[in-house]
PDB file of N, CA and C in Angstrom:
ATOM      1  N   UNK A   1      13.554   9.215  -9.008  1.00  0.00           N
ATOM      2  CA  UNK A   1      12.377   9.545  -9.786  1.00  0.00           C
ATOM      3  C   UNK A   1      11.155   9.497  -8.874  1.00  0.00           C
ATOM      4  N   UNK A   2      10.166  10.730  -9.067  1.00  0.00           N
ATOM      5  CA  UNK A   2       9.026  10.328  -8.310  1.00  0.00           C
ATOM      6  C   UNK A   2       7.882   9.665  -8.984  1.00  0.00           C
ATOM      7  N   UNK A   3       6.660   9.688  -8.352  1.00  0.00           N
ATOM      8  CA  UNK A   3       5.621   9.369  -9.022  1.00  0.00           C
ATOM      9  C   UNK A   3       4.607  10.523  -9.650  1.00  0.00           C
ATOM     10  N   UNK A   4       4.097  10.542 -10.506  1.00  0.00           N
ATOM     11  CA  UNK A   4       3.376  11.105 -11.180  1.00  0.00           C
ATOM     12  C   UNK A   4       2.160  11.391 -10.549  1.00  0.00           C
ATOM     13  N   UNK A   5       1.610  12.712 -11.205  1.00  0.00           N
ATOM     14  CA  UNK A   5      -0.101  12.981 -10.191  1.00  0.00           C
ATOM     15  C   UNK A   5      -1.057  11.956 -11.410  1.00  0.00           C
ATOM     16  N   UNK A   6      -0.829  11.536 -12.895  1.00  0.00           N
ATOM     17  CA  UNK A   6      -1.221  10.530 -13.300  1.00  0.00           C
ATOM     18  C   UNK A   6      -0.966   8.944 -12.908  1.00  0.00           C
ATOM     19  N   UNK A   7       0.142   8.800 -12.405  1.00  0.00           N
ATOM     20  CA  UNK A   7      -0.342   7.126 -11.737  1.00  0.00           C
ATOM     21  C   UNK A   7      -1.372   7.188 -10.483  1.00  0.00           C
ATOM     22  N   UNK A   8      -1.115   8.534  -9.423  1.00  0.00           N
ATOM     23  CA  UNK A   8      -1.942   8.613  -8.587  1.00  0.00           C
ATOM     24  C   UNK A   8      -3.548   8.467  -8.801  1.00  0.00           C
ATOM     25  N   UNK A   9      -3.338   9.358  -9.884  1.00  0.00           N
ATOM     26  CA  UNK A   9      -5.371   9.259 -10.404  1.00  0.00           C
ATOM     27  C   UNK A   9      -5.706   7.624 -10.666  1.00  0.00           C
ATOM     28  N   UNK A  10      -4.643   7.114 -11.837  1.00  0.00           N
ATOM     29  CA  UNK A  10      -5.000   6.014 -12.169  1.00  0.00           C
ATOM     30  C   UNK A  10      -5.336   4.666 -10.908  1.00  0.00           C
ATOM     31  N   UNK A  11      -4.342   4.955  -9.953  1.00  0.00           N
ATOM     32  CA  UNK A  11      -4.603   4.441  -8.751  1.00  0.00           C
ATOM     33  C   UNK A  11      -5.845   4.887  -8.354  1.00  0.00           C
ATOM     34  N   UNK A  12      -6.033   5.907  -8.225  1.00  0.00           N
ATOM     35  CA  UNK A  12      -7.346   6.204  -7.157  1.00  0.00           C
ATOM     36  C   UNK A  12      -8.645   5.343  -7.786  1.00  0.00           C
ATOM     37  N   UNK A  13      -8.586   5.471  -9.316  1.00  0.00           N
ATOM     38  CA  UNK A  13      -9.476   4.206 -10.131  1.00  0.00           C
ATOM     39  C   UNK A  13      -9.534   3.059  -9.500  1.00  0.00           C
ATOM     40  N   UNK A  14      -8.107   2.506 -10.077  1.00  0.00           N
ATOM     41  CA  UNK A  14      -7.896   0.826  -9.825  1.00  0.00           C
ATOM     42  C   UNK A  14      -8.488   1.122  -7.960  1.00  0.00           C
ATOM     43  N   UNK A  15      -8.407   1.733  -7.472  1.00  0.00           N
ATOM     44  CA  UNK A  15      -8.798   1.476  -6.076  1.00  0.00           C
ATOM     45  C   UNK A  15      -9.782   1.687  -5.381  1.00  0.00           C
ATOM     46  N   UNK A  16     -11.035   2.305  -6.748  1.00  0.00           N
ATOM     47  CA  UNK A  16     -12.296   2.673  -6.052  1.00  0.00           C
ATOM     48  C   UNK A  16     -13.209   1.658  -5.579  1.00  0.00           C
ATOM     49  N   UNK A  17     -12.688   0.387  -5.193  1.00  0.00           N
ATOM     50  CA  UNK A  17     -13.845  -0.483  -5.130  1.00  0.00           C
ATOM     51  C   UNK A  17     -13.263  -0.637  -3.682  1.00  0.00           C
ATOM     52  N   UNK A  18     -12.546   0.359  -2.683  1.00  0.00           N
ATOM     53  CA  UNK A  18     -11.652  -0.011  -1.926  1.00  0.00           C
ATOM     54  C   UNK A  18     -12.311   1.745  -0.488  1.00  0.00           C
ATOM     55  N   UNK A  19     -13.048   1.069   0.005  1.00  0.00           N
ATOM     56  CA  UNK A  19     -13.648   1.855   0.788  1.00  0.00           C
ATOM     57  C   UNK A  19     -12.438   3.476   1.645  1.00  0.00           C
ATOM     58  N   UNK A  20     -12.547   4.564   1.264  1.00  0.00           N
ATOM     59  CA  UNK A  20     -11.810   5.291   1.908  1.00  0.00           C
ATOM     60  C   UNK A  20     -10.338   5.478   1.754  1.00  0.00           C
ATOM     61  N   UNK A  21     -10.297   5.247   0.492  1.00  0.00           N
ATOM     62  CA  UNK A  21      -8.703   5.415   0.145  1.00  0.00           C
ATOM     63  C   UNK A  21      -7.838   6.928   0.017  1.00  0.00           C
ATOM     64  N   UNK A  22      -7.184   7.177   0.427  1.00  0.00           N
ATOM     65  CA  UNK A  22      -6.362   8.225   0.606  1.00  0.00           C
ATOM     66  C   UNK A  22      -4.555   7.689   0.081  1.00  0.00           C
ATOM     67  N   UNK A  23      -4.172   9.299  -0.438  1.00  0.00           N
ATOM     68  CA  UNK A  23      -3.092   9.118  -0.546  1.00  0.00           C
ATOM     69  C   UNK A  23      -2.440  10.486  -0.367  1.00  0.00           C
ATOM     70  N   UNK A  24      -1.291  10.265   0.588  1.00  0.00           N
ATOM     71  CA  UNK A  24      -0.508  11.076   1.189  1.00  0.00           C
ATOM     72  C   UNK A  24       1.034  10.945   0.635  1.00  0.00           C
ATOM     73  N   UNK A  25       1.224  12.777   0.343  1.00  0.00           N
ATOM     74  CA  UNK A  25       2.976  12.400  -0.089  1.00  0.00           C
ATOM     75  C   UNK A  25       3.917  11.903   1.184  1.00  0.00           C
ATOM     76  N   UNK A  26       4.839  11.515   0.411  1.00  0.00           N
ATOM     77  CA  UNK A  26       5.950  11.348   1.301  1.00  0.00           C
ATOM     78  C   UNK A  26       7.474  11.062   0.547  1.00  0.00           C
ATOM     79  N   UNK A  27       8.024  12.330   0.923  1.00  0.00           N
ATOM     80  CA  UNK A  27       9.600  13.139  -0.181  1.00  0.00           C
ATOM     81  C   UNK A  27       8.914  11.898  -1.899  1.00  0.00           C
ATOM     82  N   UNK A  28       8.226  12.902  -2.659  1.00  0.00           N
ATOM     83  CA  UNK A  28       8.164  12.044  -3.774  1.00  0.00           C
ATOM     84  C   UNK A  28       7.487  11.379  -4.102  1.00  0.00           C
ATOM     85  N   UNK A  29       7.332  10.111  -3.129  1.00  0.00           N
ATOM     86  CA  UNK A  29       6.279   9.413  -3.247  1.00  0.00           C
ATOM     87  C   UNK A  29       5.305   8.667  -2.473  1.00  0.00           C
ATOM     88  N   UNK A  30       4.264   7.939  -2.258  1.00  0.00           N
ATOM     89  CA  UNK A  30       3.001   8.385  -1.421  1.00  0.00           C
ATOM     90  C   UNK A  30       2.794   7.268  -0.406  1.00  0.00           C
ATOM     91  N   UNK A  31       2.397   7.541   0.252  1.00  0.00           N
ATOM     92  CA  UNK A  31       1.290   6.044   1.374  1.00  0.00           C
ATOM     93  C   UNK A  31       0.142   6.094   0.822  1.00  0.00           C
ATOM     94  N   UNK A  32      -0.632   4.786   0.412  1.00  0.00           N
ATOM     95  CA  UNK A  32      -1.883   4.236   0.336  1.00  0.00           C
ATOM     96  C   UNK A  32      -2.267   4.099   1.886  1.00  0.00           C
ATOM     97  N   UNK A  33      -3.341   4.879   1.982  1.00  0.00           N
ATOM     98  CA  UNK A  33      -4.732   4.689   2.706  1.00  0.00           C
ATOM     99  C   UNK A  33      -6.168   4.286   3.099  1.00  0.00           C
ATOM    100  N   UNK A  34      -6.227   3.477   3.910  1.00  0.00           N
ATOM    101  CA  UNK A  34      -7.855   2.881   3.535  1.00  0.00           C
ATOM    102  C   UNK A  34      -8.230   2.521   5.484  1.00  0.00           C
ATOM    103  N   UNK A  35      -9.438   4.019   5.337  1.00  0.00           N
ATOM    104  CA  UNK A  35      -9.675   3.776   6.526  1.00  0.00           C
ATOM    105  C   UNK A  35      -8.519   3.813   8.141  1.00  0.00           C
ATOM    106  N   UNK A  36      -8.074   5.165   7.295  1.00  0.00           N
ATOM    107  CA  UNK A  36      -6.659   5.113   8.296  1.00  0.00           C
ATOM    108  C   UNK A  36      -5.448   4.514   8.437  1.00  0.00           C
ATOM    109  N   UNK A  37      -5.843   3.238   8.045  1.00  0.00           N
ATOM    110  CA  UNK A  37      -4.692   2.615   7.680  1.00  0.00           C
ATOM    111  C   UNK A  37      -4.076   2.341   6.515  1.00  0.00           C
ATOM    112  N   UNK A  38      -2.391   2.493   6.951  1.00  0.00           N
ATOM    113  CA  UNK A  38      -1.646   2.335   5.636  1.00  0.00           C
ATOM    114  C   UNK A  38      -1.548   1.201   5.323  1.00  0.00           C
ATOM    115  N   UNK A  39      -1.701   0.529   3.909  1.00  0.00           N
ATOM    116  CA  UNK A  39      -1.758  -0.751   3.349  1.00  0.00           C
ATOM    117  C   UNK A  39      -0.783  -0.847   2.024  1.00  0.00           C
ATOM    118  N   UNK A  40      -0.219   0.301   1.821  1.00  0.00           N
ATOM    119  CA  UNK A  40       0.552   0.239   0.759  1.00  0.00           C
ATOM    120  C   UNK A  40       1.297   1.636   0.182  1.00  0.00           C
ATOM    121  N   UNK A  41       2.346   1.416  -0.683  1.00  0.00           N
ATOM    122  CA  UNK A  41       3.280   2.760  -1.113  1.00  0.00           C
ATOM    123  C   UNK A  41       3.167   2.610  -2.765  1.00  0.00           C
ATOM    124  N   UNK A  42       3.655   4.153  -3.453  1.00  0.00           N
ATOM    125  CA  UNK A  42       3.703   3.748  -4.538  1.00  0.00           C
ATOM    126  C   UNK A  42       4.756   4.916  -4.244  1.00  0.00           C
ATOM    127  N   UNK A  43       5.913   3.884  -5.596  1.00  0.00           N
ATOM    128  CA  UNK A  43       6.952   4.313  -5.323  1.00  0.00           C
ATOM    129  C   UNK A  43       7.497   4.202  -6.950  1.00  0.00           C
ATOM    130  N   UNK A  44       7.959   5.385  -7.950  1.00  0.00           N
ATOM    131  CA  UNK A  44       8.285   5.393  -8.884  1.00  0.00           C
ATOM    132  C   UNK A  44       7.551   4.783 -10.145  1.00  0.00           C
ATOM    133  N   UNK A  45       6.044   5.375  -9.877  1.00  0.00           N
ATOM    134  CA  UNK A  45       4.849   4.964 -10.434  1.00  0.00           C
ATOM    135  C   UNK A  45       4.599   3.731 -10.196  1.00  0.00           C
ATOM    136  N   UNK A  46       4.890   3.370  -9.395  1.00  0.00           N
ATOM    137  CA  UNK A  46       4.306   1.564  -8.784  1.00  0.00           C
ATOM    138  C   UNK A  46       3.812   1.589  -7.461  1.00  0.00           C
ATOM    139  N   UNK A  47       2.566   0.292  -7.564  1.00  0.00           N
ATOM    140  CA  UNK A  47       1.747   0.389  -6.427  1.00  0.00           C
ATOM    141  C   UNK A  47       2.446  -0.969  -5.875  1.00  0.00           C
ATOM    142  N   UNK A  48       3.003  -0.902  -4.528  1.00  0.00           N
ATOM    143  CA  UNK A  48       3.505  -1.842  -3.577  1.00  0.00           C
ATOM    144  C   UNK A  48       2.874  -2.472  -2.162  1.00  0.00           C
ATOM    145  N   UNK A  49       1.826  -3.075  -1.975  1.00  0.00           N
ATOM    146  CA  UNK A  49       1.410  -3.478  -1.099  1.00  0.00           C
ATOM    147  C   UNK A  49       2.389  -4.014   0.413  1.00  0.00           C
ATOM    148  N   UNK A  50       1.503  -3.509   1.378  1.00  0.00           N
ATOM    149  CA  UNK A  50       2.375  -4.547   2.628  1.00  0.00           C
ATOM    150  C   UNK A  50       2.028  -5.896   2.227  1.00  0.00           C
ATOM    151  N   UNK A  51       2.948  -6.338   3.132  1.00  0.00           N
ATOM    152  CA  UNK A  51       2.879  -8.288   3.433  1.00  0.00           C
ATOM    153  C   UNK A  51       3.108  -8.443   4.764  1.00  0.00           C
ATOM    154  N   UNK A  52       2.546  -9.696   4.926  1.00  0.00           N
ATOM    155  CA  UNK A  52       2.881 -10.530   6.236  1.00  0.00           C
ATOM    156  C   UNK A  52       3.259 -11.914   5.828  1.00  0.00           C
ATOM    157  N   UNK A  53       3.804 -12.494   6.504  1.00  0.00           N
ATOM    158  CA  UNK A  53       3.396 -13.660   6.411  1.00  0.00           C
ATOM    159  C   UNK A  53       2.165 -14.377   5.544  1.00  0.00           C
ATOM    160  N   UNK A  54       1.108 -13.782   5.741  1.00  0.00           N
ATOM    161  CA  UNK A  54       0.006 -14.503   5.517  1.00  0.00           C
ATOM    162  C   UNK A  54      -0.524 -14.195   3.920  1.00  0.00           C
ATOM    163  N   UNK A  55       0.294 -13.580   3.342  1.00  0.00           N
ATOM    164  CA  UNK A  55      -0.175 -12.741   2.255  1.00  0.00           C
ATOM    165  C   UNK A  55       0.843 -12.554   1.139  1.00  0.00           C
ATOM    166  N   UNK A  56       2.273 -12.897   1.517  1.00  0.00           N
ATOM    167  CA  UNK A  56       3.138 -13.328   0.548  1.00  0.00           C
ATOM    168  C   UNK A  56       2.580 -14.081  -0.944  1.00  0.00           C
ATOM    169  N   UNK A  57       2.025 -15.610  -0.407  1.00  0.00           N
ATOM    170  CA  UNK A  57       1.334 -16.502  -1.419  1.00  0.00           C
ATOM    171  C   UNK A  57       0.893 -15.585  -2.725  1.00  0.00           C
ATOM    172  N   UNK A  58       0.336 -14.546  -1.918  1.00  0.00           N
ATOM    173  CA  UNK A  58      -0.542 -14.131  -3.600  1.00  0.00           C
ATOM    174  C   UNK A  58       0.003 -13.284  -4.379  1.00  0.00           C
ATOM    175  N   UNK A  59       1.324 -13.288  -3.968  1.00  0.00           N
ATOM    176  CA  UNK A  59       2.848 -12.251  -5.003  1.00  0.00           C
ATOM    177  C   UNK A  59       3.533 -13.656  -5.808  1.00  0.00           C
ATOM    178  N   UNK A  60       3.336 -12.913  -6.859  1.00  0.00           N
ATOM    179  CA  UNK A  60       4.516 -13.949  -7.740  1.00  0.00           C
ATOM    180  C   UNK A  60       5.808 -13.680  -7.431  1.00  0.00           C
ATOM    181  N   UNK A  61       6.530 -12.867  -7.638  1.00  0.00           N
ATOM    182  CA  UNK A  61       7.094 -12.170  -6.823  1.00  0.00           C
ATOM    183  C   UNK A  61       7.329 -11.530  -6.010  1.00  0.00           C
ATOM    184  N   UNK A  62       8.229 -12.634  -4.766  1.00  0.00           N
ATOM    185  CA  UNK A  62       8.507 -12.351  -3.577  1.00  0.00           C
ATOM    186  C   UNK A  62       9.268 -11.108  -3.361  1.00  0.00           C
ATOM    187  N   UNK A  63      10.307 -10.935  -4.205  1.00  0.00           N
ATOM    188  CA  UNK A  63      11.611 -10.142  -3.612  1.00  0.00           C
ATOM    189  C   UNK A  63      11.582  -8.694  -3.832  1.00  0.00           C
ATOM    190  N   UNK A  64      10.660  -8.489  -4.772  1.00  0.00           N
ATOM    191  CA  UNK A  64      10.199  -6.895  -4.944  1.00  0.00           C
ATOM    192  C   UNK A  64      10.251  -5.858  -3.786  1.00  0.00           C
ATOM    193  N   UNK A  65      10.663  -4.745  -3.857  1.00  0.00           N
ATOM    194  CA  UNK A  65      10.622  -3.714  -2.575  1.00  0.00           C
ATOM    195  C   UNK A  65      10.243  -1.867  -3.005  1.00  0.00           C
ATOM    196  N   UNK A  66       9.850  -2.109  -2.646  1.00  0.00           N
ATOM    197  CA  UNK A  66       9.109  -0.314  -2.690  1.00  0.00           C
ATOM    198  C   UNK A  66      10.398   0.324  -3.027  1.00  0.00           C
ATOM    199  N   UNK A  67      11.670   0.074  -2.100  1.00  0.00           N
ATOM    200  CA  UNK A  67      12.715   0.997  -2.157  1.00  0.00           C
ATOM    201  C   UNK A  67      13.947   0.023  -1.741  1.00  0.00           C
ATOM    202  N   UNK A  68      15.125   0.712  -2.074  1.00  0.00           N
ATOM    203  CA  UNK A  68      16.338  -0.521  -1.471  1.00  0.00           C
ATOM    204  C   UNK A  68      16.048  -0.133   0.350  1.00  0.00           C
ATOM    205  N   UNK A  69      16.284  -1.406   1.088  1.00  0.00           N
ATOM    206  CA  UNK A  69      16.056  -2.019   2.310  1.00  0.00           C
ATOM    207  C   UNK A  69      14.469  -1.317   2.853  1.00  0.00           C
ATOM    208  N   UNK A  70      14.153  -1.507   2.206  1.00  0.00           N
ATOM    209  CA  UNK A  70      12.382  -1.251   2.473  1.00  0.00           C
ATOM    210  C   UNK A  70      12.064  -3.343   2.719  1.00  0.00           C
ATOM    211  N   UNK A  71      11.122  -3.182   3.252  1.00  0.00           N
ATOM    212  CA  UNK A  71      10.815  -5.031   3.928  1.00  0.00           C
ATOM    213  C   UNK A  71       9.504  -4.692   3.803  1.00  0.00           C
ATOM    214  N   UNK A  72       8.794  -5.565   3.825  1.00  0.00           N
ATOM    215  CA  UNK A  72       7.570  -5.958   3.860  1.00  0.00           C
ATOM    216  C   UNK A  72       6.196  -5.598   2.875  1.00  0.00           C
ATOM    217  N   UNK A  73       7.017  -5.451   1.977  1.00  0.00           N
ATOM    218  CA  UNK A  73       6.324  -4.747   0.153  1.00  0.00           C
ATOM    219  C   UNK A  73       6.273  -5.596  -0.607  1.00  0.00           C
ATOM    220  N   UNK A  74       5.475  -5.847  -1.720  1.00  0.00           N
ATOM    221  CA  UNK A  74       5.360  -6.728  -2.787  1.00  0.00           C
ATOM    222  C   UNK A  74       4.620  -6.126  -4.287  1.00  0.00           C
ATOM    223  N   UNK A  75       5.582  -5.902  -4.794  1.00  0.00           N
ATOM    224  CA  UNK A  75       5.037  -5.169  -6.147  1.00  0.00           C
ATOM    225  C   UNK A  75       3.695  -5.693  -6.601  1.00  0.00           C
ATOM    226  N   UNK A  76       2.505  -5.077  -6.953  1.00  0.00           N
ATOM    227  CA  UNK A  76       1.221  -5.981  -7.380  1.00  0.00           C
ATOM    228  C   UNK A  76       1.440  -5.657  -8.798  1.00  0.00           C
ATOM    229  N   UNK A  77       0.789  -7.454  -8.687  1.00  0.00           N
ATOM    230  CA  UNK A  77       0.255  -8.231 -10.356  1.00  0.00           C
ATOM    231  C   UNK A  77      -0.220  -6.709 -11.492  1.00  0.00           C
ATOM    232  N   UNK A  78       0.438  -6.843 -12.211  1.00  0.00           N
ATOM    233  CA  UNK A  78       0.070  -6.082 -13.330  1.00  0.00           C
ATOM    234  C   UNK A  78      -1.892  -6.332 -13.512  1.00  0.00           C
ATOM    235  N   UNK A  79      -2.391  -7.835 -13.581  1.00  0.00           N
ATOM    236  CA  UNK A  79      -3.744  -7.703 -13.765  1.00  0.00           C
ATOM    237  C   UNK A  79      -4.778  -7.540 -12.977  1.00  0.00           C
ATOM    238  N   UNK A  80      -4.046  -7.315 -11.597  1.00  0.00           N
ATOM    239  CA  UNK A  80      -4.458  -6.890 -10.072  1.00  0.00           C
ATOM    240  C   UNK A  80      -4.924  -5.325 -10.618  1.00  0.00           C
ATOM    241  N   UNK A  81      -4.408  -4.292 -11.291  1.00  0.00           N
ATOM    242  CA  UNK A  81      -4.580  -3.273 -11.148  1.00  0.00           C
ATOM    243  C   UNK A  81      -6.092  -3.145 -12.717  1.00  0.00           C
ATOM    244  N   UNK A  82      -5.782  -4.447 -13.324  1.00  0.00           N
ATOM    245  CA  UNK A  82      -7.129  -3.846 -14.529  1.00  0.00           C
ATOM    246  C   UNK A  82      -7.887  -4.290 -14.070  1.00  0.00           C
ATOM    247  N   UNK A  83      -8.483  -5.160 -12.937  1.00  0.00           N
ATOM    248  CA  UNK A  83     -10.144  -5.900 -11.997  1.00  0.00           C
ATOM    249  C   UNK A  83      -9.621  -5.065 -10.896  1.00  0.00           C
ATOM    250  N   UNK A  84     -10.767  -4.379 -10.781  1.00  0.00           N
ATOM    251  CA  UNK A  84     -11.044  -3.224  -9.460  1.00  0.00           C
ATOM    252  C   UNK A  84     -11.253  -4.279  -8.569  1.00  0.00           C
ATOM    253  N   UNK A  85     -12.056  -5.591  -9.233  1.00  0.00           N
ATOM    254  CA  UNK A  85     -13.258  -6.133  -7.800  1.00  0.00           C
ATOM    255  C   UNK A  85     -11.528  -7.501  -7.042  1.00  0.00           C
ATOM    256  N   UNK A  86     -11.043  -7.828  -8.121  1.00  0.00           N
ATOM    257  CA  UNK A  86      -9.498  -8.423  -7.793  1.00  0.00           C
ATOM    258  C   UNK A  86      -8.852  -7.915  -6.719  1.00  0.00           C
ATOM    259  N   UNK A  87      -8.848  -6.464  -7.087  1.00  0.00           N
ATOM    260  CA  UNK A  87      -7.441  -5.644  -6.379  1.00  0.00           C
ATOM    261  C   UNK A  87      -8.243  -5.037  -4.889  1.00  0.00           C
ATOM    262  N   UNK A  88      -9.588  -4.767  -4.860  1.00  0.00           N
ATOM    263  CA  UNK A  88      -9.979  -4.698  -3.947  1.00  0.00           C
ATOM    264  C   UNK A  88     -10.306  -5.839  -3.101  1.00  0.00           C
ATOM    265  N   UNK A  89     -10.509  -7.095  -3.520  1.00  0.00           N
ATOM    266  CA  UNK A  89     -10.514  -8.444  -2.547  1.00  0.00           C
ATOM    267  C   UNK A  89      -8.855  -8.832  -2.046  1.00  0.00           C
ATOM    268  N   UNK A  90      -7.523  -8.378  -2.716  1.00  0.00           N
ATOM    269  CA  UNK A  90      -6.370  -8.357  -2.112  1.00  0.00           C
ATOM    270  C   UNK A  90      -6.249  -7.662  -1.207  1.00  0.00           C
ATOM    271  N   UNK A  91      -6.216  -6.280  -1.454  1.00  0.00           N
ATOM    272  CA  UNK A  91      -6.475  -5.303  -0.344  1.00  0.00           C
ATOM    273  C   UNK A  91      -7.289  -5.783   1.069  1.00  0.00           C
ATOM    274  N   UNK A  92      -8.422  -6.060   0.816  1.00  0.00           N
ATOM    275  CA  UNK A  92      -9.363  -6.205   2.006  1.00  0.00           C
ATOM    276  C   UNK A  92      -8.251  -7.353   2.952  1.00  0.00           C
ATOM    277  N   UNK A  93      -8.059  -8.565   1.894  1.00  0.00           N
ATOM    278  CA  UNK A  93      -7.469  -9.486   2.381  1.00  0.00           C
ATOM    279  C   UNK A  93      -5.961  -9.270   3.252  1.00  0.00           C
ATOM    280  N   UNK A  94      -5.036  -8.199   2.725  1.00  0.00           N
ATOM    281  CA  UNK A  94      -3.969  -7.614   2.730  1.00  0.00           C
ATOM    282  C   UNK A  94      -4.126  -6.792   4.445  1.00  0.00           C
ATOM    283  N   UNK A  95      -5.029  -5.749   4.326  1.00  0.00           N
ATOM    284  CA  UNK A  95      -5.703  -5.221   5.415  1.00  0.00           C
ATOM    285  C   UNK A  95      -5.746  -5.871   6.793  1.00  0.00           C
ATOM    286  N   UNK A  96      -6.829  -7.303   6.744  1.00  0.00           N
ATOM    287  CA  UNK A  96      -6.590  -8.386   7.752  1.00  0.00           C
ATOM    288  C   UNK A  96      -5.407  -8.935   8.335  1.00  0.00           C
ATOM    289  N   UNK A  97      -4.585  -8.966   7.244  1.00  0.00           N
ATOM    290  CA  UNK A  97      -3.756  -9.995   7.879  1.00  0.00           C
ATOM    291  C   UNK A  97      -2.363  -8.953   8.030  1.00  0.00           C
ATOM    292  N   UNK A  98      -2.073  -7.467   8.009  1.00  0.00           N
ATOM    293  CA  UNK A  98      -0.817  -6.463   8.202  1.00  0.00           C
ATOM    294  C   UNK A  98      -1.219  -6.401   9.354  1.00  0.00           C
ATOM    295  N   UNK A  99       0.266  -6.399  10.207  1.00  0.00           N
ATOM    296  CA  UNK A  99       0.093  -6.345  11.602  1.00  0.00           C
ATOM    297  C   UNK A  99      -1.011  -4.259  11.676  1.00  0.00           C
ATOM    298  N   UNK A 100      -1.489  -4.123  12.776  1.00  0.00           N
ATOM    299  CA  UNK A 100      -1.968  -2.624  13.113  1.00  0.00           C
ATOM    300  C   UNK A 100      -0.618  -1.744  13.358  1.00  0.00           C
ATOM    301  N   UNK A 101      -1.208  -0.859  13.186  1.00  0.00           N
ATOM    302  CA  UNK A 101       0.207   0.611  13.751  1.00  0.00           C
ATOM    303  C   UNK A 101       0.631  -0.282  15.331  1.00  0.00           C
ATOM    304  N   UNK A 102       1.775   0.817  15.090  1.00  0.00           N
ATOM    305  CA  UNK A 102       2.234   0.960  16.634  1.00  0.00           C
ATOM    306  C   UNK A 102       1.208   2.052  17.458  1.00  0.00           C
ATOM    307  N   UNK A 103       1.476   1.457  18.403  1.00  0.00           N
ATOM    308  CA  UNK A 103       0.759   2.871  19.344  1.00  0.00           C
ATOM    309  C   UNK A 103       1.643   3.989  18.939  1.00  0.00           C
ATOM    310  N   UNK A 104       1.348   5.557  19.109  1.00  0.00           N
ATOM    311  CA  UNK A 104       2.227   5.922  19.519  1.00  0.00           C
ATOM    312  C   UNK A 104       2.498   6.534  21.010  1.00  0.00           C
ATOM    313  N   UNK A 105       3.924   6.400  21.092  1.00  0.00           N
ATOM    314  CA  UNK A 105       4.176   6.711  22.152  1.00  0.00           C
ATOM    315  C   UNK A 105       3.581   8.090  22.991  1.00  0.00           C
ATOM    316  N   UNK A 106       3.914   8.374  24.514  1.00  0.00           N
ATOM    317  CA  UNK A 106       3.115   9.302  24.878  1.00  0.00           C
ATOM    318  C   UNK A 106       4.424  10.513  25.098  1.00  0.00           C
ATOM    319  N   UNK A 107       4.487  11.213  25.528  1.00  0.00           N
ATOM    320  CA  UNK A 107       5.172  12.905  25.574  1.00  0.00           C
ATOM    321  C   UNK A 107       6.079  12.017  27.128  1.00  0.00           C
ATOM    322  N   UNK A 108       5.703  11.555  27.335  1.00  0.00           N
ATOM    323  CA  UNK A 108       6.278  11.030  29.042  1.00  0.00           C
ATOM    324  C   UNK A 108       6.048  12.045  29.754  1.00  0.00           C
ATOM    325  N   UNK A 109       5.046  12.641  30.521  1.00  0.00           N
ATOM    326  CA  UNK A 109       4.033  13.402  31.095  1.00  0.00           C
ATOM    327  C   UNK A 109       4.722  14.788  30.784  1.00  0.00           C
ATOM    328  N   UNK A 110       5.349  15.701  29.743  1.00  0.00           N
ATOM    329  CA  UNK A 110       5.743  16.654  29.137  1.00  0.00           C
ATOM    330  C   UNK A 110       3.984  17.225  28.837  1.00  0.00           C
ATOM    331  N   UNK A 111       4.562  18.436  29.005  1.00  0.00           N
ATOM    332  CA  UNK A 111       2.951  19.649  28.585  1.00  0.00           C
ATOM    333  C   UNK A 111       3.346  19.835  27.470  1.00  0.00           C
TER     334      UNK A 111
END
């Protein structure tokens, strides 16, 4: 099942307090964007944040996953998504503490 262009809108709401958010498909369903970086998926009308270490604590549930063997996701709080100013202080917080991209690699001196 994918996600809907209505959870997307409703997301783009719950997420306007969330500087530069973008969302990009991917087969179905999307990457959350903020400021280039990806901070989260929604996957079968659900918004799934990364985790680290440092950011687990604020999931009630730990074991949640975007997708089977997907790692480092945590389904968000149902009342995370009705306080914009909530879901945007997770995020910010979420943001800090996800490791950055990888570099990417270079062509290995290929034209």
């Amino acid at each position: 099942m994918s996600t809907s262009k209505e959870t997307i809108e409703f997301l783009r709401d719950a997420l306007s307090e969330v500087p530069e958010v973008s969302f990009r498909p991917m087969m179905g369903e999307y990457c959350v964007y903020s400021m280039g970086r990806v901070f989260a998926l929604v996957c079968d009308d659900t918004l799934f944040l990364k985790t680290s270490p440092e950011t687990l604590h604020l999931f009630r549930d730990k074991k949640t996953r975007a997708y089977p063997g997907s790692r480092n996701t945590c389904q968000v709080n149902a009342e995370w998504l009705e306080d914009r100013e909530k879901l945007a202080e997770v995020v910010y917080y979420s943001l800090e503490h996800i490791p950055p991209p990888r570099p990417k690699s270079g062509r290995g001196g290929r034209a």
